[in-house]
C-alpha atoms as a PDB file:
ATOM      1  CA  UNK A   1       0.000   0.000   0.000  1.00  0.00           C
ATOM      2  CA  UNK A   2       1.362   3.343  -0.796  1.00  0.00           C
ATOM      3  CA  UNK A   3       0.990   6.505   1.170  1.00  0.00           C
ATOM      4  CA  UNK A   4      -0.220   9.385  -0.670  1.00  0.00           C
ATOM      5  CA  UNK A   5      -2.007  12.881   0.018  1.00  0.00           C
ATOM      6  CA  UNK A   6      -5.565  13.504  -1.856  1.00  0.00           C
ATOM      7  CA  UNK A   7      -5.621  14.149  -5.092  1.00  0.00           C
ATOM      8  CA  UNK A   8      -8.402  16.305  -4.528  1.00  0.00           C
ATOM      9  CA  UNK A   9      -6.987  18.284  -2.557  1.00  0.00           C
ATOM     10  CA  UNK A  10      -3.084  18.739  -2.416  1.00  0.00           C
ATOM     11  CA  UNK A  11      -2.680  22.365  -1.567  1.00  0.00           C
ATOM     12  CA  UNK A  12      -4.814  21.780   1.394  1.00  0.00           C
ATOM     13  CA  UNK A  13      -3.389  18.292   2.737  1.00  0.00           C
ATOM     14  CA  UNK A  14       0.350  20.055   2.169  1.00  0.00           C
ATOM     15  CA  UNK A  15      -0.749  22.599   4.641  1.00  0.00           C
ATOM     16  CA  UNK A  16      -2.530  20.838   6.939  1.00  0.00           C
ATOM     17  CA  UNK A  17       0.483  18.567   7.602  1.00  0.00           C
ATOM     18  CA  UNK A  18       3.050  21.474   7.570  1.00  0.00           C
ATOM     19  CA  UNK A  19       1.081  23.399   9.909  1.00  0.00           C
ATOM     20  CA  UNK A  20      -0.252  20.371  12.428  1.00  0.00           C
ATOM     21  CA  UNK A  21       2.761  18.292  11.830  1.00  0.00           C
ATOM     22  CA  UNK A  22       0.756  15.235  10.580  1.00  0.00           C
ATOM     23  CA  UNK A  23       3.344  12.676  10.089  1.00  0.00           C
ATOM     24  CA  UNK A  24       4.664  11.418   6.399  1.00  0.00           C
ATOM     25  CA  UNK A  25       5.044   7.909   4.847  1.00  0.00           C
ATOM     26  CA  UNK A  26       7.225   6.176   6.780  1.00  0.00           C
ATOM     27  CA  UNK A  27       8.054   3.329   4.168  1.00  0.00           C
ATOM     28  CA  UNK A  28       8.355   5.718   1.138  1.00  0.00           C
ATOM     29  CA  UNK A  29      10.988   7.746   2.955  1.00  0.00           C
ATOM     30  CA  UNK A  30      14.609   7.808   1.206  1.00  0.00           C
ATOM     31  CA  UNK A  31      13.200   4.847  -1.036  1.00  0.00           C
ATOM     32  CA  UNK A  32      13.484   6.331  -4.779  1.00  0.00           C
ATOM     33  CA  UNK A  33      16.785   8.530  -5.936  1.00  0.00           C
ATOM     34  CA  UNK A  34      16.346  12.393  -5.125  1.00  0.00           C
ATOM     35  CA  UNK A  35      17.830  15.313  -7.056  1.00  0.00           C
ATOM     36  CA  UNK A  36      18.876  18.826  -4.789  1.00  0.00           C
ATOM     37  CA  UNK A  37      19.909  21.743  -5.497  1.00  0.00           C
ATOM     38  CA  UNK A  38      21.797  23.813  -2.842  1.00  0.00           C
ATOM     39  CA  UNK A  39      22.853  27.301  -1.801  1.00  0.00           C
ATOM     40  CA  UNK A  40      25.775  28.419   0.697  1.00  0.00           C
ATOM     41  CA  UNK A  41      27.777  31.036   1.793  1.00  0.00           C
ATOM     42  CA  UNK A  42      30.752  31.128   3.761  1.00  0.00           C
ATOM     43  CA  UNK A  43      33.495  33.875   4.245  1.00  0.00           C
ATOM     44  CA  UNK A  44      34.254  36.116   1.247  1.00  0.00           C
ATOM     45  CA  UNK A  45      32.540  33.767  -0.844  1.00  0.00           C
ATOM     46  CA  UNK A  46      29.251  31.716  -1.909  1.00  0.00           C
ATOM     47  CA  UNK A  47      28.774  27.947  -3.178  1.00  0.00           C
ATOM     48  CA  UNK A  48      25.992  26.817  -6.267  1.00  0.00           C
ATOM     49  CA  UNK A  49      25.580  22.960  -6.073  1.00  0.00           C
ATOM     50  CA  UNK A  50      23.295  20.233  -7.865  1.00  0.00           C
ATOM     51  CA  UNK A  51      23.476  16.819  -6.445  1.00  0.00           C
ATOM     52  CA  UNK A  52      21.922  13.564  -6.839  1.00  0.00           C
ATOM     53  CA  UNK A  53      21.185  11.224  -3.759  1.00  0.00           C
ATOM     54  CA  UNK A  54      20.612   7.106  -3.731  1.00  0.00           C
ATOM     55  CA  UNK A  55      18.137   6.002  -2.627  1.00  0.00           C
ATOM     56  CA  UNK A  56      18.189   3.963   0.911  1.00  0.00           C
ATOM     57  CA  UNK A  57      21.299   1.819   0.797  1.00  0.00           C
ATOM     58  CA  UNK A  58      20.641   0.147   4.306  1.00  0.00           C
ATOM     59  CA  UNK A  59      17.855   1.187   7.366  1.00  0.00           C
ATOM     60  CA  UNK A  60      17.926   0.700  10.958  1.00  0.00           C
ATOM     61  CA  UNK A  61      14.317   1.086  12.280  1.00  0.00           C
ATOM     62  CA  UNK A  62      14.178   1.965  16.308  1.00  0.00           C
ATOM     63  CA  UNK A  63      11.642   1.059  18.724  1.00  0.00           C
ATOM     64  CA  UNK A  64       9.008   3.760  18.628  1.00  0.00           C
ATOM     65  CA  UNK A  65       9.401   4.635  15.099  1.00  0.00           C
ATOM     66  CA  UNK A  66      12.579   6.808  14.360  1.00  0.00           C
ATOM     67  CA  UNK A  67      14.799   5.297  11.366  1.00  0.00           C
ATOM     68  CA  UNK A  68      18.454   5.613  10.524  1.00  0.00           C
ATOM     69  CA  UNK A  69      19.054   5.438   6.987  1.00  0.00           C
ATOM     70  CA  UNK A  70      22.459   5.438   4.424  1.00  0.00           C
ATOM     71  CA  UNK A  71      22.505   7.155   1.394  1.00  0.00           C
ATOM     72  CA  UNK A  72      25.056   8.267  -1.104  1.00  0.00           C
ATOM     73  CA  UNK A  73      25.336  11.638  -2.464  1.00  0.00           C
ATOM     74  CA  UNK A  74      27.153  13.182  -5.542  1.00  0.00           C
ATOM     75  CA  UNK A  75      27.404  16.556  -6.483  1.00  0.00           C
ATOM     76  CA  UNK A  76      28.815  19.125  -8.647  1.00  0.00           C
ATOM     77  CA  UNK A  77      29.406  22.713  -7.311  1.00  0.00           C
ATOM     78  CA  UNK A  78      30.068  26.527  -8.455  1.00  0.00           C
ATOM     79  CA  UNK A  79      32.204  28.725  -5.625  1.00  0.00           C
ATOM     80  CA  UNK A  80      32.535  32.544  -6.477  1.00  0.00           C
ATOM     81  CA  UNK A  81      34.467  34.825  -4.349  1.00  0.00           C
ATOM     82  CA  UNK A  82      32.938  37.730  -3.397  1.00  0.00           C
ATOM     83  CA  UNK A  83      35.167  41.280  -4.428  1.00  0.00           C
ATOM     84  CA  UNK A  84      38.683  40.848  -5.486  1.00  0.00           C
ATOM     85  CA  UNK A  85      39.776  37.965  -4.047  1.00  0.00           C
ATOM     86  CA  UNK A  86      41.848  35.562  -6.536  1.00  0.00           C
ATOM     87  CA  UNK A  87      41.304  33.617  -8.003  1.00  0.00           C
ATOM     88  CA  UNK A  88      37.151  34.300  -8.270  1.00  0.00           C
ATOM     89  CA  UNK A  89      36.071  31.306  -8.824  1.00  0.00           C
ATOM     90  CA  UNK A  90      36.650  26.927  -8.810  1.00  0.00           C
ATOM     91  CA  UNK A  91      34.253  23.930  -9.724  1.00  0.00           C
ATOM     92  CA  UNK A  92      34.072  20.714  -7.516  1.00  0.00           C
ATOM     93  CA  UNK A  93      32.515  17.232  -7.873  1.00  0.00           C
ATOM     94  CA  UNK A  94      32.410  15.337  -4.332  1.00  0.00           C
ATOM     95  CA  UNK A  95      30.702  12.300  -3.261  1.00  0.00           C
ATOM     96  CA  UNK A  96      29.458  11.881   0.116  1.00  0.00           C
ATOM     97  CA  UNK A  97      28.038   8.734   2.359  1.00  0.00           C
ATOM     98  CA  UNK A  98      25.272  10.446   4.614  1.00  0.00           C
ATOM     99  CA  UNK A  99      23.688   8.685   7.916  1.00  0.00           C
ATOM    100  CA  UNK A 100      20.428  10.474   7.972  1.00  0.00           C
ATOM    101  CA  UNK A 101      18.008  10.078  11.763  1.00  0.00           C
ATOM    102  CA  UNK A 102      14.583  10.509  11.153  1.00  0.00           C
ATOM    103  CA  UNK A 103      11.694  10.527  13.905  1.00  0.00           C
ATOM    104  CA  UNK A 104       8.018  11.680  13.650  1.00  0.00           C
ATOM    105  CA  UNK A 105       8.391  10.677   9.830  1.00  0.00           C
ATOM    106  CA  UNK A 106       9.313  14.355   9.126  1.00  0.00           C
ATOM    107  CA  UNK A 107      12.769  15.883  11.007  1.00  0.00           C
ATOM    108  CA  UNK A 108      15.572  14.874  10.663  1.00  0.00           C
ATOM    109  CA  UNK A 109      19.358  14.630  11.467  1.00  0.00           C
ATOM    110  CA  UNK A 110      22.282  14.108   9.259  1.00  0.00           C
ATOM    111  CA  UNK A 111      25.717  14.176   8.970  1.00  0.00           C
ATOM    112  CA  UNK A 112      28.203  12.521   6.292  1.00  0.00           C
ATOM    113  CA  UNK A 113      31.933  12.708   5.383  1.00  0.00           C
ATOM    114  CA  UNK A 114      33.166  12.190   1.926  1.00  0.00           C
ATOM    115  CA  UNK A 115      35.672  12.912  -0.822  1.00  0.00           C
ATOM    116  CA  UNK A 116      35.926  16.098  -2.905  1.00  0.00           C
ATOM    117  CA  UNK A 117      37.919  17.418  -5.789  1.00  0.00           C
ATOM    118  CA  UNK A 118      38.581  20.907  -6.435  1.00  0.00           C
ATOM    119  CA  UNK A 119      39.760  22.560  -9.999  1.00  0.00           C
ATOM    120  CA  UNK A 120      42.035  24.134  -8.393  1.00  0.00           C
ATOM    121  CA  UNK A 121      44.094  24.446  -5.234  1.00  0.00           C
ATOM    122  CA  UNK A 122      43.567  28.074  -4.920  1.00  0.00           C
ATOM    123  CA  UNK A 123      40.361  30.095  -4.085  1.00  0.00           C
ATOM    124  CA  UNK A 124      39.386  33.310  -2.544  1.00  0.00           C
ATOM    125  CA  UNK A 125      42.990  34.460  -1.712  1.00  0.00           C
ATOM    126  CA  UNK A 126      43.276  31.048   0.059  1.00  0.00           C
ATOM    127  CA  UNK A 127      45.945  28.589  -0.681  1.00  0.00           C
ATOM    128  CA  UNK A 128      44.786  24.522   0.200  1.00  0.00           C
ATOM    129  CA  UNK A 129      47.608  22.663  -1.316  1.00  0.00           C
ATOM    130  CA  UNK A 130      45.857  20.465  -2.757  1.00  0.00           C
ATOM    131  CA  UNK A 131      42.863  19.581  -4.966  1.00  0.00           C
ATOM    132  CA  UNK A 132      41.927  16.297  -3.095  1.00  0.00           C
ATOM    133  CA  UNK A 133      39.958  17.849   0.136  1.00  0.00           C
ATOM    134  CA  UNK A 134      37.520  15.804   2.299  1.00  0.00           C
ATOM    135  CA  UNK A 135      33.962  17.368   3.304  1.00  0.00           C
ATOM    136  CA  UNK A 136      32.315  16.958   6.761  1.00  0.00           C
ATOM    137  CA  UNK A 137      29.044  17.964   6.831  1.00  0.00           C
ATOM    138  CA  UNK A 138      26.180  18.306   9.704  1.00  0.00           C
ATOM    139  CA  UNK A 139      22.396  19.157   8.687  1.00  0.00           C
ATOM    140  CA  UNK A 140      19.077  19.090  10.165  1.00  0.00           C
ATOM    141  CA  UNK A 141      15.934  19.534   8.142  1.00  0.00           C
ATOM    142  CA  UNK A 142      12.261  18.391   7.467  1.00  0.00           C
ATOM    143  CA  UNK A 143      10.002  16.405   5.154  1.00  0.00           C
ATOM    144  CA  UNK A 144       7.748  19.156   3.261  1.00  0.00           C
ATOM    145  CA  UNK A 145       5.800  17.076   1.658  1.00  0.00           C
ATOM    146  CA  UNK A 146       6.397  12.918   1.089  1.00  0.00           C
ATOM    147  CA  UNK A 147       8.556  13.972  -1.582  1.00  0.00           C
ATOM    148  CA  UNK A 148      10.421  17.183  -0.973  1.00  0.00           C
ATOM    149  CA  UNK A 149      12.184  17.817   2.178  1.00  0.00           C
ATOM    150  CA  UNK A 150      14.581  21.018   3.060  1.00  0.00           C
ATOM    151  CA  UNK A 151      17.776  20.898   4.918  1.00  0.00           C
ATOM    152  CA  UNK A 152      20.311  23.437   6.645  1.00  0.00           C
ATOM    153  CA  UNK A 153      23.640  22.129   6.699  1.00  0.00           C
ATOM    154  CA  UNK A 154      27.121  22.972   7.498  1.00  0.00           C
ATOM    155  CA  UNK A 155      29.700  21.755   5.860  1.00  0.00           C
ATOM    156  CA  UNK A 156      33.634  22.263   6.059  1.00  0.00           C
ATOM    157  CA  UNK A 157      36.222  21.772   3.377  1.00  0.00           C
ATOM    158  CA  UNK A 158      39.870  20.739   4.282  1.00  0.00           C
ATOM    159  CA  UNK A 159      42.549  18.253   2.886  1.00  0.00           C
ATOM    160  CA  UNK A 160      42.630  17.340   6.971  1.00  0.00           C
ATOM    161  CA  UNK A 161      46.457  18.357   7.632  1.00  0.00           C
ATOM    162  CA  UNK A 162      48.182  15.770   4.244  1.00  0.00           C
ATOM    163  CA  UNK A 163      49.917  19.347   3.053  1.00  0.00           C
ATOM    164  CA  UNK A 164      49.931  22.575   4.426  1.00  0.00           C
ATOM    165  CA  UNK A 165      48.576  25.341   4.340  1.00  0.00           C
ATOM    166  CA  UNK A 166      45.461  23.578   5.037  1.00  0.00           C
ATOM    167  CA  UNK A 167      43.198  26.848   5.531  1.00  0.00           C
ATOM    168  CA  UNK A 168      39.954  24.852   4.997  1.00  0.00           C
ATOM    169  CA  UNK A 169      36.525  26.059   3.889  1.00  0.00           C
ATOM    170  CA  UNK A 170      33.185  26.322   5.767  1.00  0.00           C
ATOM    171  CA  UNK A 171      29.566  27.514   4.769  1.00  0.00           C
ATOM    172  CA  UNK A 172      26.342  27.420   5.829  1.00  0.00           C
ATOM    173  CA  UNK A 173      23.567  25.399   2.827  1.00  0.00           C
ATOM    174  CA  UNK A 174      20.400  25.586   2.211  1.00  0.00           C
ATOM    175  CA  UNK A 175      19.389  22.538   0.225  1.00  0.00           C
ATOM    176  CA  UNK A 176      15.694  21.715  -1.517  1.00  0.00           C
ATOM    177  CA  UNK A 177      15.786  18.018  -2.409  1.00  0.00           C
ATOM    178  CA  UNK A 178      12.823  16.509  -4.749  1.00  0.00           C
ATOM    179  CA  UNK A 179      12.774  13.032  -4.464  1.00  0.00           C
ATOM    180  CA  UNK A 180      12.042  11.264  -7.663  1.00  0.00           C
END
């Protein structure tokens, strides 16, 4: 059986659970691929990304109905530098494990550390000596509706002390995810 909101009436059901809290599908959560699309800023300079997430690659369910679920994340990301700072601007690609707590089928908790590339080893007046950098990240967020959910998340950028300088990055995300 799956869990959907009327037809009828969507508009209403969406608010009806955002404003009461009425809890989502449990067993559709995380279960189908999701795309996001993210914006951050950090100091001197702001991040674009697009990512894609697995679905569920393994679930713990806990007594009373919280979940912890794995799922993989890649992404591609913009970074300008605000002003003068040079160089202005670098691409990355990064994939990320996440472990992601959910209770009342609608908040959540995540955090995830993964690999990232950088085009370059300088940003932003910042030398990070190398392209290879790893990203640790720590969100919380909510289900909006069964299928889209928004997160804030920090993350932080560093090659974690294999070459200095090792200056390291760090922004605050927002991040709309659709799952699909």
């Amino acid at each position: 059986m799956r869990c959907r909101t009327s037809s009828r009436a969507p508009i209403a059901s969406l608010c009806a659970a955002l404003l009461l809290g009425a809890p989502l599908c449990a067993q559709e959560l995380y279960q189908d691929p999701s795309i996001s699309v993210r914006a951050g800023v950090g100091d001197h300079y702001t991040r674009l990304e697009l990512a894609w997430e697995s679905p569920t690659l393994w679930t713990y369910r806990f007594e009373g109905g919280s979940r912890l679920d794995l799922v993989g994340e890649l992404g591609a990301a913009y970074w300008d530098a605000n002003g003068s700072r040079s160089p202005g601007s670098v691409w990355q690609a990064s994939a990320t494990p996440f472990l992601r707590w959910t209770w009342a089928d609608r908040y959540y908790l995540e955090a995830g550390i993964g690999a990232t590339v950088f085009s370059s080893t300088r940003f932003a007046g910042k030398e990070m000596s190398t392209a290879f950098q790893f990203g640790d990240h720590f969100g919380v967020g909510m289900h909006l509706t069964e299928r889209s959910r928004l997160t804030l998340r920090y993350s932080h950028y560093s090659n974690a002390g294999i070459k200095r300088p090792n200056p390291g990055l760090n922004l605050i995300q927002l991040n709309y995810s659709y799952q699909y």
